[in-house]
Structures are given as structure tokens and as C-alpha cells.
PDB file of N, CA and C in Angstrom:
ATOM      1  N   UNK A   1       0.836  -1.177   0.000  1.00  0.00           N
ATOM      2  CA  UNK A   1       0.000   0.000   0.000  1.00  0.00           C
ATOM      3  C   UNK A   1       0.882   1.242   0.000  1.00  0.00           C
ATOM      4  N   UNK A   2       0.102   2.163  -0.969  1.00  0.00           N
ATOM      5  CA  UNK A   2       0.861   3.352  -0.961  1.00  0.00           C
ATOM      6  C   UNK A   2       0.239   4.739  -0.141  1.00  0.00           C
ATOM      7  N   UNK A   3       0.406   5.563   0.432  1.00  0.00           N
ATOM      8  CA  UNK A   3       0.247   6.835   1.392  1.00  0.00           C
ATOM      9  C   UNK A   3       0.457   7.965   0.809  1.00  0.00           C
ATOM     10  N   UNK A   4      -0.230   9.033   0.393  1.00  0.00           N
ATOM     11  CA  UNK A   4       0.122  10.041   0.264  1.00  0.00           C
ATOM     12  C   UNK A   4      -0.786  10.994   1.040  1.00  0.00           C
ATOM     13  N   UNK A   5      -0.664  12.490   0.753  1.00  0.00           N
ATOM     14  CA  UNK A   5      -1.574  13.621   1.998  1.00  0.00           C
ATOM     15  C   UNK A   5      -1.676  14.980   0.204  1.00  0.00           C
ATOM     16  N   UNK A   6      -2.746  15.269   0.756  1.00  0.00           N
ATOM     17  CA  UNK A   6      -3.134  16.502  -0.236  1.00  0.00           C
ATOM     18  C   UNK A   6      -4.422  17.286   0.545  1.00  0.00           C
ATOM     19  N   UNK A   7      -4.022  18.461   0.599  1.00  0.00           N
ATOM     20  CA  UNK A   7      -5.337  18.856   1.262  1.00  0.00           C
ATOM     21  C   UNK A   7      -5.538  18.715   2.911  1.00  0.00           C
ATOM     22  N   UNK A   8      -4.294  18.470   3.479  1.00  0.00           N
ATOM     23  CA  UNK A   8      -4.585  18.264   4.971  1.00  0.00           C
ATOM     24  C   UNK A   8      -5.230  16.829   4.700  1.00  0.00           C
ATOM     25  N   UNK A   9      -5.593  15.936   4.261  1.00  0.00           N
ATOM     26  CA  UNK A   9      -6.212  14.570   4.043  1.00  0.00           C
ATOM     27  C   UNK A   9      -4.566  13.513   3.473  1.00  0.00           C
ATOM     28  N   UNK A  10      -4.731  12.277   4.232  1.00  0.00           N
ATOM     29  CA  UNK A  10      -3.977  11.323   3.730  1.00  0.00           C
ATOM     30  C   UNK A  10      -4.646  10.002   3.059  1.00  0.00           C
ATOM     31  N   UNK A  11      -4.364   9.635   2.314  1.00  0.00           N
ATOM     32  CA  UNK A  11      -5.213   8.527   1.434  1.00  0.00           C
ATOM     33  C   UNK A  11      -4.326   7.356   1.501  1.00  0.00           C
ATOM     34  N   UNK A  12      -4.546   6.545   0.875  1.00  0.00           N
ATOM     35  CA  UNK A  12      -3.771   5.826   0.214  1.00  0.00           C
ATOM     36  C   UNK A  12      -3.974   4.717  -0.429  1.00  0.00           C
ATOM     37  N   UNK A  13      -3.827   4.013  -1.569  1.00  0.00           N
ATOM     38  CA  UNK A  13      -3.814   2.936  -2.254  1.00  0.00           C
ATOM     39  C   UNK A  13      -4.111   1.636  -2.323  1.00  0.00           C
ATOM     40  N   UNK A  14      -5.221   0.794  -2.263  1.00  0.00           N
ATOM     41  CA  UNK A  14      -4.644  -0.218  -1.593  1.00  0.00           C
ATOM     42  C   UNK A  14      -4.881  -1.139  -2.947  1.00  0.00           C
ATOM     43  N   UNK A  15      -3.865  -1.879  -2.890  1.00  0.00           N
ATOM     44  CA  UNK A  15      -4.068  -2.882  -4.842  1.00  0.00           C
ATOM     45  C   UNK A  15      -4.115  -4.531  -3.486  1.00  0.00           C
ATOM     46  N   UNK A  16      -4.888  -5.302  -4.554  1.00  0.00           N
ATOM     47  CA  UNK A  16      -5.390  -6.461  -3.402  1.00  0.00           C
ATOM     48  C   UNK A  16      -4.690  -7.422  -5.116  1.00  0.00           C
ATOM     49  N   UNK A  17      -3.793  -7.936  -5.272  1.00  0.00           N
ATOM     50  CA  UNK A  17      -3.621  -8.151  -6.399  1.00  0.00           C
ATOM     51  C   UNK A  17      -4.030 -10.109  -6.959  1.00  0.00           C
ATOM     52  N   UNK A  18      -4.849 -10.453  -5.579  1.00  0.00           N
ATOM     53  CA  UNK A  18      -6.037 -11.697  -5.609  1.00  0.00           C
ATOM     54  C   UNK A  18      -6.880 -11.656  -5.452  1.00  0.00           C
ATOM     55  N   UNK A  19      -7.428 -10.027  -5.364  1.00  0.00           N
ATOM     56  CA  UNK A  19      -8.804  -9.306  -5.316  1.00  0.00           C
ATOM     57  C   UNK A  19      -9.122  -9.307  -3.550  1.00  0.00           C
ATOM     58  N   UNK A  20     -10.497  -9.119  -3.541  1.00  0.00           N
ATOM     59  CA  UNK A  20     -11.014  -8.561  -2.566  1.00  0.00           C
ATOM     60  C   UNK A  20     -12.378  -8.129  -2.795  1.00  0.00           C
ATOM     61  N   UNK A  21     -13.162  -8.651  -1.858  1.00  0.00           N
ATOM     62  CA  UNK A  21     -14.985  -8.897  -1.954  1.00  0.00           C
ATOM     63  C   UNK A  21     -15.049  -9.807  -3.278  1.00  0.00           C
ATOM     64  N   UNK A  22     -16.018  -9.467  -4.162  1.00  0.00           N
ATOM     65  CA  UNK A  22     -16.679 -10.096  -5.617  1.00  0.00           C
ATOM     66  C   UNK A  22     -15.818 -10.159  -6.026  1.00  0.00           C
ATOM     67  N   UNK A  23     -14.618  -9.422  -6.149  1.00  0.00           N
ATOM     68  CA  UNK A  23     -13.515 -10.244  -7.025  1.00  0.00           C
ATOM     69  C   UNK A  23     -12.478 -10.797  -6.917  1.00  0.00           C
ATOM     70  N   UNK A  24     -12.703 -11.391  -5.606  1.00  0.00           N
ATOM     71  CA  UNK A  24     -11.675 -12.352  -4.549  1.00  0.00           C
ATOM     72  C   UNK A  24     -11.390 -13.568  -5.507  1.00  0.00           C
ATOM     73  N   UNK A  25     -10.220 -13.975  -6.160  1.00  0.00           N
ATOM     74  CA  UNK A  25      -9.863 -15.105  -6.464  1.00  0.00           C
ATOM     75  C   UNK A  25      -9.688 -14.665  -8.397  1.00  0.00           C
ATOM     76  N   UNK A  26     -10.677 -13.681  -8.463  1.00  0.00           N
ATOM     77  CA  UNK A  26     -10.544 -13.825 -10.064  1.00  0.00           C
ATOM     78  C   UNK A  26      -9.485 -12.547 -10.693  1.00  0.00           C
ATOM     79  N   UNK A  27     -10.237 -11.364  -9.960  1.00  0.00           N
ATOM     80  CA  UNK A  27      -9.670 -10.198 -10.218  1.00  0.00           C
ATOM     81  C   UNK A  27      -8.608  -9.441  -9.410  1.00  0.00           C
ATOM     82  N   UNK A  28      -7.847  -8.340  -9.939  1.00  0.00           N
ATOM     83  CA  UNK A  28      -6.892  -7.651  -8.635  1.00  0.00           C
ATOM     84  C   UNK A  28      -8.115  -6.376  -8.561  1.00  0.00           C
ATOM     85  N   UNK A  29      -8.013  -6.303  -7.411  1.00  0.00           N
ATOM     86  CA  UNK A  29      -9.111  -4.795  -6.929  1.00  0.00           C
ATOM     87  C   UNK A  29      -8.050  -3.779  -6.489  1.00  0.00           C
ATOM     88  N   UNK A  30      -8.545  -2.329  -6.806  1.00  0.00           N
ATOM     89  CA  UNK A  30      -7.629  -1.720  -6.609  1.00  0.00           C
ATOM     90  C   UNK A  30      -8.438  -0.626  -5.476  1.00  0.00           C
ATOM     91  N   UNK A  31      -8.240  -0.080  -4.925  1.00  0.00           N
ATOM     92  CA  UNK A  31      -8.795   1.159  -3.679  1.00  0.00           C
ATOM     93  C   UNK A  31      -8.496   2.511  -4.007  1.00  0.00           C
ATOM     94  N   UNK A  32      -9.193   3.804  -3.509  1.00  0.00           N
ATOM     95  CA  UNK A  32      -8.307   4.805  -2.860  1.00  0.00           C
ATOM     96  C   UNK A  32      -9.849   5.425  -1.716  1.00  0.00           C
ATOM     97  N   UNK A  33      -8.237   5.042  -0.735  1.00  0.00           N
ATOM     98  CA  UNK A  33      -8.677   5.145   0.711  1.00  0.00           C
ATOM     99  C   UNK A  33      -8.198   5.942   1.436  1.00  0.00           C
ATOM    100  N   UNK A  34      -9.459   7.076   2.533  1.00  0.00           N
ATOM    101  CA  UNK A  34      -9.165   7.647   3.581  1.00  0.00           C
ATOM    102  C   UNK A  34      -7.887   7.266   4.509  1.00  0.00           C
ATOM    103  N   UNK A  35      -6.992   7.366   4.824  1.00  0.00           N
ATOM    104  CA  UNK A  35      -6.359   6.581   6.219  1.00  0.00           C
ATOM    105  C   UNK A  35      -6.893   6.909   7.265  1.00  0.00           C
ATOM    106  N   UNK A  36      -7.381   8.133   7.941  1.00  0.00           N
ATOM    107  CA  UNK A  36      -7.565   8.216   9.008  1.00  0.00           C
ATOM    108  C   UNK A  36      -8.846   9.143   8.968  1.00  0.00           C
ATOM    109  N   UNK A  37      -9.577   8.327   8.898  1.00  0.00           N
ATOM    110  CA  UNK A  37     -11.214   8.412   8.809  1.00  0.00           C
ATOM    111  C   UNK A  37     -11.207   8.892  10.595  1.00  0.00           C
ATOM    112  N   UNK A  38     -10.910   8.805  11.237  1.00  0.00           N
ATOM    113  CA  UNK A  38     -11.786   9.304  12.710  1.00  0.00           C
ATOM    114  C   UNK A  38     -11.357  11.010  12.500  1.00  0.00           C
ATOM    115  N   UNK A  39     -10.491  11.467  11.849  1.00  0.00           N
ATOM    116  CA  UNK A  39      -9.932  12.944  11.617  1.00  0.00           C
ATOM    117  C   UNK A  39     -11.132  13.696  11.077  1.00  0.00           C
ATOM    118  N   UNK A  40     -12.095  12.832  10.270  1.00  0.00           N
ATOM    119  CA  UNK A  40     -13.186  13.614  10.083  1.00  0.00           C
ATOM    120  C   UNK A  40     -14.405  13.972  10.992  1.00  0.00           C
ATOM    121  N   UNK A  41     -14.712  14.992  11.529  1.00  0.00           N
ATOM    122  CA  UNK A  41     -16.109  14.492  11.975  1.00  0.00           C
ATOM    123  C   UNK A  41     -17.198  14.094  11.468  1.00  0.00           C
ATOM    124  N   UNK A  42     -18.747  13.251  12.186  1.00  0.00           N
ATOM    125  CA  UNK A  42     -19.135  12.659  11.431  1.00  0.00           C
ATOM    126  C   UNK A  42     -19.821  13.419  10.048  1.00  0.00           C
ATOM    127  N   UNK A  43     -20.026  14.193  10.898  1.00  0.00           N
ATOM    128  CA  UNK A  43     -21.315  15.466   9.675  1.00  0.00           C
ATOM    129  C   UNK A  43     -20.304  15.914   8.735  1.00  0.00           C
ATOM    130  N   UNK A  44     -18.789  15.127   8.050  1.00  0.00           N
ATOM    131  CA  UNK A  44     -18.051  15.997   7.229  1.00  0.00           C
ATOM    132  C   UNK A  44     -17.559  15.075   6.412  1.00  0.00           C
ATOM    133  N   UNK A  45     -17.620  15.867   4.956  1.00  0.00           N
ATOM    134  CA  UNK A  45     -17.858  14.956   3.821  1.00  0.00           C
ATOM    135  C   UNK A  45     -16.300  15.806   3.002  1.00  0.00           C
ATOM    136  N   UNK A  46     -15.687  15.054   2.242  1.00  0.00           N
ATOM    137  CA  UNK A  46     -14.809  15.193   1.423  1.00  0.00           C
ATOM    138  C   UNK A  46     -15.116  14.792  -0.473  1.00  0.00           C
ATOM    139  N   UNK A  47     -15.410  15.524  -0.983  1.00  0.00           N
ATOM    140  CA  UNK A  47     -15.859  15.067  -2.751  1.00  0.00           C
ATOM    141  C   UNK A  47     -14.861  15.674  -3.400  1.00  0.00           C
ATOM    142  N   UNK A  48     -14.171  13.996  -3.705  1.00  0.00           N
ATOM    143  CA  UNK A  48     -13.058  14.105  -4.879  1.00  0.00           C
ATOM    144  C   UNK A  48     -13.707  13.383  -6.315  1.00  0.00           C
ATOM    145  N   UNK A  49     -12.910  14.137  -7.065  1.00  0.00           N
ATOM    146  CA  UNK A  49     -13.249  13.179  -8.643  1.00  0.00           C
ATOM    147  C   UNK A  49     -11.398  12.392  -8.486  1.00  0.00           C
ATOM    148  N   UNK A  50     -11.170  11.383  -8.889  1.00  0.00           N
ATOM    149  CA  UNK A  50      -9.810  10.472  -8.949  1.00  0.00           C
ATOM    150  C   UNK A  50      -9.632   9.244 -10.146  1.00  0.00           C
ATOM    151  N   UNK A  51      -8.606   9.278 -10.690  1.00  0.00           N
ATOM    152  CA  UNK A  51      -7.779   8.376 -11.619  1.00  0.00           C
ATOM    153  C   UNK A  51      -7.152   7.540 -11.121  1.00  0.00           C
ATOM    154  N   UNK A  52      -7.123   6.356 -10.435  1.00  0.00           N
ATOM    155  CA  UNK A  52      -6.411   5.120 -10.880  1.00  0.00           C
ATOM    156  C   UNK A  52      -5.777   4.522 -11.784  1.00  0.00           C
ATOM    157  N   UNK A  53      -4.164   4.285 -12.242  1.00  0.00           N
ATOM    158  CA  UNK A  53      -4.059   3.627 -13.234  1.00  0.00           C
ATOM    159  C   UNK A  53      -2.982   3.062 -12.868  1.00  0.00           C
ATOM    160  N   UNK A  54      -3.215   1.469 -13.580  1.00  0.00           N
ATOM    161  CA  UNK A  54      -2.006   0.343 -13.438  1.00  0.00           C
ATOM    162  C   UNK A  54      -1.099   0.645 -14.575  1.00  0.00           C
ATOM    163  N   UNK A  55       0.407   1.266 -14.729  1.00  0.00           N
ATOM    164  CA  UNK A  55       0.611   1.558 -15.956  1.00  0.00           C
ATOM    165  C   UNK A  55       1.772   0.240 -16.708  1.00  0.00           C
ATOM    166  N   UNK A  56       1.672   0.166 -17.916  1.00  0.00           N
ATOM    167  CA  UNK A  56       2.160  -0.884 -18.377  1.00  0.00           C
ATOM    168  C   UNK A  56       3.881   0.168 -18.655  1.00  0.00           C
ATOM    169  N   UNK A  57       4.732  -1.182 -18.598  1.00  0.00           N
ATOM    170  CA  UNK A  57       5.692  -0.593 -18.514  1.00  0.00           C
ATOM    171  C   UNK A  57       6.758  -1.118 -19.473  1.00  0.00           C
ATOM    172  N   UNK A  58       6.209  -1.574 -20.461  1.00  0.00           N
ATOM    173  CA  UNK A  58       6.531  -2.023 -21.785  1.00  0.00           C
ATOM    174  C   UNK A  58       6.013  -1.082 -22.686  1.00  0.00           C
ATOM    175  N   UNK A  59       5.354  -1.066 -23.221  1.00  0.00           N
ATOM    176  CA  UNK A  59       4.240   0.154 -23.700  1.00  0.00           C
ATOM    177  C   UNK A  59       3.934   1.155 -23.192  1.00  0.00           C
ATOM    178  N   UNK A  60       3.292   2.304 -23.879  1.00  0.00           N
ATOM    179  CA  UNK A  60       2.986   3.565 -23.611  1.00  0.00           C
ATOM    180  C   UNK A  60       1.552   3.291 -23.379  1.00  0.00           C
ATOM    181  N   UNK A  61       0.773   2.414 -22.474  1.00  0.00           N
ATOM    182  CA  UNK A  61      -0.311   2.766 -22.410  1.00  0.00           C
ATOM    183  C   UNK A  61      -0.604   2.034 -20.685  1.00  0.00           C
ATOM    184  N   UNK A  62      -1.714   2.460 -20.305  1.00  0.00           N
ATOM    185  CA  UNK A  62      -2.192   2.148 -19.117  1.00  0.00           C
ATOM    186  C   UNK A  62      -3.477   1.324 -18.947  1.00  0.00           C
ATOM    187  N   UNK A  63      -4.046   0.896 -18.031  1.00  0.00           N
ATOM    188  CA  UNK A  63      -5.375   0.698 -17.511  1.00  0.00           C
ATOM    189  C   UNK A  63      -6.400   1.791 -16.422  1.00  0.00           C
ATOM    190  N   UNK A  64      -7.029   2.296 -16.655  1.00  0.00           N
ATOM    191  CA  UNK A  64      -7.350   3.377 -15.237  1.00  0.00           C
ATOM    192  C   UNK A  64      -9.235   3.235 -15.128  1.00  0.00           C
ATOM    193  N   UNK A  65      -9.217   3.155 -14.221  1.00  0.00           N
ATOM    194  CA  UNK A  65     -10.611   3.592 -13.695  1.00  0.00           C
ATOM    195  C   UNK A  65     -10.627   5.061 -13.341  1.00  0.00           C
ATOM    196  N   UNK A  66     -11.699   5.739 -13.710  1.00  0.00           N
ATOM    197  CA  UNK A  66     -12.304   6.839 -12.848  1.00  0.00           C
ATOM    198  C   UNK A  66     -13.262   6.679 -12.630  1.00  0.00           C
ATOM    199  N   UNK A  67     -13.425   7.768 -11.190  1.00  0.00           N
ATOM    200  CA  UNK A  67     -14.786   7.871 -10.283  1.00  0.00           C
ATOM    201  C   UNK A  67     -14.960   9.736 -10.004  1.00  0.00           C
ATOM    202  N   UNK A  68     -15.573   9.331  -9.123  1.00  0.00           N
ATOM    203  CA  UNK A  68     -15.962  10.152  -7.929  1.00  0.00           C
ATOM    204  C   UNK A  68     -16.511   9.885  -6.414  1.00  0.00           C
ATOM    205  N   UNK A  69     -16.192  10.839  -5.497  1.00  0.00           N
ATOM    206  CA  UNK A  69     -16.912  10.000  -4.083  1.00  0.00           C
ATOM    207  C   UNK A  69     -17.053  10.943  -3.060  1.00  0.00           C
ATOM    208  N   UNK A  70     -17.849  10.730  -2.382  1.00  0.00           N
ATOM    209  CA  UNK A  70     -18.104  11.951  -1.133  1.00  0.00           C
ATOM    210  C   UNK A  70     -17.526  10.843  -0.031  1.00  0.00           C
ATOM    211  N   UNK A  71     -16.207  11.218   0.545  1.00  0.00           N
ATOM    212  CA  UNK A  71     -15.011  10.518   1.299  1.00  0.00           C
ATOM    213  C   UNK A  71     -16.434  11.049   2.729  1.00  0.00           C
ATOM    214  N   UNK A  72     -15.940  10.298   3.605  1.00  0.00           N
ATOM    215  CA  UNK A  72     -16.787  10.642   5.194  1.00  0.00           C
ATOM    216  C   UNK A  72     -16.035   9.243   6.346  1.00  0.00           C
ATOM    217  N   UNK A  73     -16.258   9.909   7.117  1.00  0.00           N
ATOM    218  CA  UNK A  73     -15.829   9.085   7.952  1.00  0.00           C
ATOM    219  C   UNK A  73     -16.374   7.667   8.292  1.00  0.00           C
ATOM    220  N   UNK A  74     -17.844   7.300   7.915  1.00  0.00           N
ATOM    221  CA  UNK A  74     -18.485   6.417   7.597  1.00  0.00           C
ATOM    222  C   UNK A  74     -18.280   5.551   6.502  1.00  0.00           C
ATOM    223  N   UNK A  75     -17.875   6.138   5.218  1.00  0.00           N
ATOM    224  CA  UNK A  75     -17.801   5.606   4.098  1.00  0.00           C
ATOM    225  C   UNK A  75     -15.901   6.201   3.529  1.00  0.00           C
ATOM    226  N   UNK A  76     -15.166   5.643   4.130  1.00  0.00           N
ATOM    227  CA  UNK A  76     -13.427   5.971   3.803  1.00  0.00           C
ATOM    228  C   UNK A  76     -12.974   5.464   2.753  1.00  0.00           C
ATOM    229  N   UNK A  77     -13.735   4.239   1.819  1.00  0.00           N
ATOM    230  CA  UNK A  77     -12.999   4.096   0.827  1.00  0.00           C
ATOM    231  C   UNK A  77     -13.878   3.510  -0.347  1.00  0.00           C
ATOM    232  N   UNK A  78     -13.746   3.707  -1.767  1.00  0.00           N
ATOM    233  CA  UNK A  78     -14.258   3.252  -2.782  1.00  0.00           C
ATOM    234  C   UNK A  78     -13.353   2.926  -3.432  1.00  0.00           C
ATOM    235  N   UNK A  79     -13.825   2.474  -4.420  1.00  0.00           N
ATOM    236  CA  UNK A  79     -12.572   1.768  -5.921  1.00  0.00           C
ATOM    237  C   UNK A  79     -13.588   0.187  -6.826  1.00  0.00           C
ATOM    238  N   UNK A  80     -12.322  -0.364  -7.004  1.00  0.00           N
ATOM    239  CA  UNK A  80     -13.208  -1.652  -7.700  1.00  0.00           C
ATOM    240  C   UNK A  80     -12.824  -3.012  -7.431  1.00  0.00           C
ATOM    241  N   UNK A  81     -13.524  -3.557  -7.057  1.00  0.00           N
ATOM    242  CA  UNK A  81     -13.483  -4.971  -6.611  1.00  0.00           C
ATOM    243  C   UNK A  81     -12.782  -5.655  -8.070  1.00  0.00           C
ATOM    244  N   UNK A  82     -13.044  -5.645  -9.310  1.00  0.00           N
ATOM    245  CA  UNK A  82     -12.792  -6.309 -10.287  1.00  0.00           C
ATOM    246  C   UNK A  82     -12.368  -5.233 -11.275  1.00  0.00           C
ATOM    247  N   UNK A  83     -10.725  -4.407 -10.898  1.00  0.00           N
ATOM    248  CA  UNK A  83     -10.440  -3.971 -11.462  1.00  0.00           C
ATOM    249  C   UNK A  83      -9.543  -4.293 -12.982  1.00  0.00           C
ATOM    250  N   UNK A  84      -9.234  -5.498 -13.102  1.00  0.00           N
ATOM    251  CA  UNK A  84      -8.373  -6.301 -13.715  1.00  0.00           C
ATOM    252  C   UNK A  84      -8.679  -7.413 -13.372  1.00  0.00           C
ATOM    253  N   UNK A  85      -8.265  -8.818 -14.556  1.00  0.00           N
ATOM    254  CA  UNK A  85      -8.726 -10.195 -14.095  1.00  0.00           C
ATOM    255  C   UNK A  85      -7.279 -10.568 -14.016  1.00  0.00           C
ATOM    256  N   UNK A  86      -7.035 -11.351 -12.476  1.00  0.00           N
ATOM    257  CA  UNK A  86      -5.429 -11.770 -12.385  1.00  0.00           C
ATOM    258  C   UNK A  86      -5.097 -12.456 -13.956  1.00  0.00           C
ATOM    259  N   UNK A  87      -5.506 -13.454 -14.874  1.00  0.00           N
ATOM    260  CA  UNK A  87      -4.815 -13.700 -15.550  1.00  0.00           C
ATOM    261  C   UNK A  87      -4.200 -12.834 -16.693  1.00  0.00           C
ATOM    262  N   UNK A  88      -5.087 -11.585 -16.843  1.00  0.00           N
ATOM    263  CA  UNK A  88      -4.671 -10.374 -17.609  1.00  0.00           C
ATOM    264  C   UNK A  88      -3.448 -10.002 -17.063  1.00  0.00           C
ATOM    265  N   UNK A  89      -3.639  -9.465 -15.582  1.00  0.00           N
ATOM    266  CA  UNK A  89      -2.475  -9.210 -14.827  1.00  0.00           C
ATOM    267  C   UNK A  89      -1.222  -9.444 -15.141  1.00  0.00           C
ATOM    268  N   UNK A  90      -1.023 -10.308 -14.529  1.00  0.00           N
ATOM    269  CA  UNK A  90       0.046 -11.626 -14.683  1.00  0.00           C
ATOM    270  C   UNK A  90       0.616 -11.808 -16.002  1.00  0.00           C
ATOM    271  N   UNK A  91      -0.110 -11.882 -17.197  1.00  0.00           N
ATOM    272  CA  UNK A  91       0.276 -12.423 -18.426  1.00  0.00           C
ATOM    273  C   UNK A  91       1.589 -11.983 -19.066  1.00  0.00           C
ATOM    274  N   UNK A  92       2.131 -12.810 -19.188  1.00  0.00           N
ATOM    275  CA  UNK A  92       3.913 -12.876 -19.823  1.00  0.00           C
ATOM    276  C   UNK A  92       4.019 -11.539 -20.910  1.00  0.00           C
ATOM    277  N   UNK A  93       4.234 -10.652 -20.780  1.00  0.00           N
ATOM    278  CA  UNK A  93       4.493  -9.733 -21.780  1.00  0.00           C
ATOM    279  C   UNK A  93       3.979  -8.371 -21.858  1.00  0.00           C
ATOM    280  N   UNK A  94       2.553  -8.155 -21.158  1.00  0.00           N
ATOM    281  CA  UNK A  94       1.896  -7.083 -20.872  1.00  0.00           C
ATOM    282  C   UNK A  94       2.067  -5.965 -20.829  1.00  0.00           C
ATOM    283  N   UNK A  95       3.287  -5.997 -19.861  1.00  0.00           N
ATOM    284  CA  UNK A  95       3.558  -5.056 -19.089  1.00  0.00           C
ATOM    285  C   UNK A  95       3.308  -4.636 -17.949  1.00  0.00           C
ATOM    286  N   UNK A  96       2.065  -5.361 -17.536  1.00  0.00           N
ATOM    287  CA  UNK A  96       1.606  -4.528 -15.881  1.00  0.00           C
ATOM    288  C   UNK A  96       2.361  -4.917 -14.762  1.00  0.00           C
ATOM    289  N   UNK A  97       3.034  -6.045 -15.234  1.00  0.00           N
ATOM    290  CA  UNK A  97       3.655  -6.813 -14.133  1.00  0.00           C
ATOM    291  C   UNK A  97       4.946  -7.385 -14.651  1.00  0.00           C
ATOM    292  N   UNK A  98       6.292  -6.524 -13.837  1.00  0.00           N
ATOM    293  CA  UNK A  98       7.618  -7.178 -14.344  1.00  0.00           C
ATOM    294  C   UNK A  98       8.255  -6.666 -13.601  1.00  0.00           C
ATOM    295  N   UNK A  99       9.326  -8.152 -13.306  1.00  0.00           N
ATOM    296  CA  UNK A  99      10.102  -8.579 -12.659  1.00  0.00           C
ATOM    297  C   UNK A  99       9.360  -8.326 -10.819  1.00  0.00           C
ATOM    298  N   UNK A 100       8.032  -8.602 -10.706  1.00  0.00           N
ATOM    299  CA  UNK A 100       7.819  -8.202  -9.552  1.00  0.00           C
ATOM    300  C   UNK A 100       7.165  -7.265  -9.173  1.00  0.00           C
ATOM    301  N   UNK A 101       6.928  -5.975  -9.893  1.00  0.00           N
ATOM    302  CA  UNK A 101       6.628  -4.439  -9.724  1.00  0.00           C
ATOM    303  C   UNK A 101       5.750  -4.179 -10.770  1.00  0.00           C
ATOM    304  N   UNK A 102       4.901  -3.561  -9.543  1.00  0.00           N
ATOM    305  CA  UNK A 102       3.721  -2.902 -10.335  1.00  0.00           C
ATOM    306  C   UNK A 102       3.665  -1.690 -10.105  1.00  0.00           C
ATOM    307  N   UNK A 103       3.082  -0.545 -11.060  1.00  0.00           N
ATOM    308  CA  UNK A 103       3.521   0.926 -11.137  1.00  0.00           C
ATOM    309  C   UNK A 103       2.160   1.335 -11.144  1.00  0.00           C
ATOM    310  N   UNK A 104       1.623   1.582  -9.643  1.00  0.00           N
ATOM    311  CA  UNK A 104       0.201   2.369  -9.865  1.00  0.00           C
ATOM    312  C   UNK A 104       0.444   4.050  -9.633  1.00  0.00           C
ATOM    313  N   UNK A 105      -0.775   4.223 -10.048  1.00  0.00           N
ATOM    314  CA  UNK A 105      -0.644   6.260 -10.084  1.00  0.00           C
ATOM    315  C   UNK A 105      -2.092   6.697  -9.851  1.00  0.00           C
ATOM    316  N   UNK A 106      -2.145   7.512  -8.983  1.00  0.00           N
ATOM    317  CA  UNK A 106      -3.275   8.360  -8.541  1.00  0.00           C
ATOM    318  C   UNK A 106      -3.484   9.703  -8.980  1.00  0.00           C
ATOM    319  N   UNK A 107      -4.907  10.165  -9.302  1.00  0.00           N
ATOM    320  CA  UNK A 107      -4.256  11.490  -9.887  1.00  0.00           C
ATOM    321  C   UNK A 107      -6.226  11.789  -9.184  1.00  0.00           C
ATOM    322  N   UNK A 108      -6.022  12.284  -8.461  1.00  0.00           N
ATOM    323  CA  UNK A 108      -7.457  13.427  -7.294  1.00  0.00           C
ATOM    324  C   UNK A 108      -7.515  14.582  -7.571  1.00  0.00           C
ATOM    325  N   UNK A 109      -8.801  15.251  -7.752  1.00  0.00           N
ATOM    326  CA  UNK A 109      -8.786  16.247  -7.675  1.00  0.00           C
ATOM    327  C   UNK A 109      -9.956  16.526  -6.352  1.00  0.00           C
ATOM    328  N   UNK A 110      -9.769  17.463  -5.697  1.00  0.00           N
ATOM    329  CA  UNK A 110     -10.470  17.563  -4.185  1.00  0.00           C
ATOM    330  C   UNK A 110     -11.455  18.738  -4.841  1.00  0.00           C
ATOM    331  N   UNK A 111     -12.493  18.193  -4.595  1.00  0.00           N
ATOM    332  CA  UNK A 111     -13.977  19.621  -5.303  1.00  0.00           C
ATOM    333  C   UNK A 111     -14.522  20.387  -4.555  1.00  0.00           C
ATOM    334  N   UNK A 112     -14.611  18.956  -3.142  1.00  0.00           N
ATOM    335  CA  UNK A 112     -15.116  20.177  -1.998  1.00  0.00           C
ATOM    336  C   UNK A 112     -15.034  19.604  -0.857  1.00  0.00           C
ATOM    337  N   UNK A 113     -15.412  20.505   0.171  1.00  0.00           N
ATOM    338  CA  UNK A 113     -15.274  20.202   1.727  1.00  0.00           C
ATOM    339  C   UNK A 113     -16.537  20.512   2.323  1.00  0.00           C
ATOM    340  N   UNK A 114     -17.480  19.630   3.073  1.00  0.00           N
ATOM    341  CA  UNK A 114     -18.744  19.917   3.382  1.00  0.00           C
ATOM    342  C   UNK A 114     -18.525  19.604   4.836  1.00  0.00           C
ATOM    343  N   UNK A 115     -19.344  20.299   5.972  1.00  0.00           N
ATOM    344  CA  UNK A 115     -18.873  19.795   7.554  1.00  0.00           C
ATOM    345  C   UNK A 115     -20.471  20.729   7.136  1.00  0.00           C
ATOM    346  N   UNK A 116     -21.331  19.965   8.647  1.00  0.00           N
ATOM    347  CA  UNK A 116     -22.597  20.534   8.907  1.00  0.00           C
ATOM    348  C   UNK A 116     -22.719  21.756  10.034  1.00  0.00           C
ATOM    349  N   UNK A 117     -23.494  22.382   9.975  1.00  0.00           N
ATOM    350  CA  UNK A 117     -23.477  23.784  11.041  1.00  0.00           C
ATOM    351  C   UNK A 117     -23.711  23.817  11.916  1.00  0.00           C
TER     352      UNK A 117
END
């Protein structure tokens, strides 16, 4: 897992690369997660739009999901259970995966900050 902070907020990454929930066993799921969800109070909401991408490192091209999400201390993390199917993953030549290392990248943009009155 990777950590970063933007915004007074720290997130971070989490790639499950035998999945996790519905896509436990088939797919790698990838996250981006609050770390320290009690920092919020409850009535306070964080709405980012964010890029995920597994980048191939043979080729000039990537895989990425985008979203959006109203971050809260209740709800700290979204992403995708079946972001990739491990045998895609894995596969001899790809790129997503060599010698060991995988090259993910986050790219957030923070829209707004909501706390109740």
C-alpha cells in the first residue's frame, strides 16, 4: 500500500492483487482510501473526482478507472473490486507486471469540503 496527503487529508492505495470482496480469487481490486477516517467528523464529507491507473511498462499505455466520491468518515474508501482479471495481470508480456513491480498512479482532484453547522 501506498500513502500520500493533499489537502490536509492522507489517502492511500490499496491494490489487493487476488482481489477482494466479488472479485476475490478472479480479479486484482484496486482502492483509494481515507487513512484516518476518525480525523473527520461525522457530519463531514470530502468530494473528490480520482484516476487510478495500473501503468504498463513495456508500452505507452495504461489501464485506469475513474470515479468520484463523497469521502466521510463512515464511508473511507471506494474503488473496484474487479479492477483487472489476475490472468490479464500476470500475463507474460503485458507489461503490468515485471520482474515483480507494479507501477500504480493516482491522480485526485479535491472539489469540496462539506462539515454541517
Amino acid at each position: 500500500m501506498f500513502s500520500f496527503t493533499y489537502v490536509g487529508c492522507c489517502r492511500k492505495i490499496q491494490l489487493y492483487p487476488k482481489g477482494r470482496r466479488h472479485g476475490n480469487g478472479s480479479h486484482l481490486s484496486l482502492y483509494l482510501v481515507t487513512v484516518d477516517s476518525t480525523t473527520l467528523s461525522p457530519a463531514s464529507k470530502i468530494y473528490a473526482e480520482f484516476t487510478l491507473r495500473i501503468l504498463d511498462q513495456v508500452q505507452a499505455r495504461h489501464i485506469a478507472g475513474k470515479g468520484n466520491y463523497w469521502y466521510s468518515a463512515s464511508n473511507p474508501e471506494t474503488g473496484w473490486a474487479r479492477f483487472a482479471t489476475t490472468s490479464y495481470f500476470n500475463q507474460h508480456g503485458n507489461g503490468l507486471l515485471v520482474k515483480d513491480v507494479c507501477l500504480v498512479e493516482a491522480e485526485v482532484t479535491i472539489h469540496g469540503i462539506a462539515s454541517a453547522l
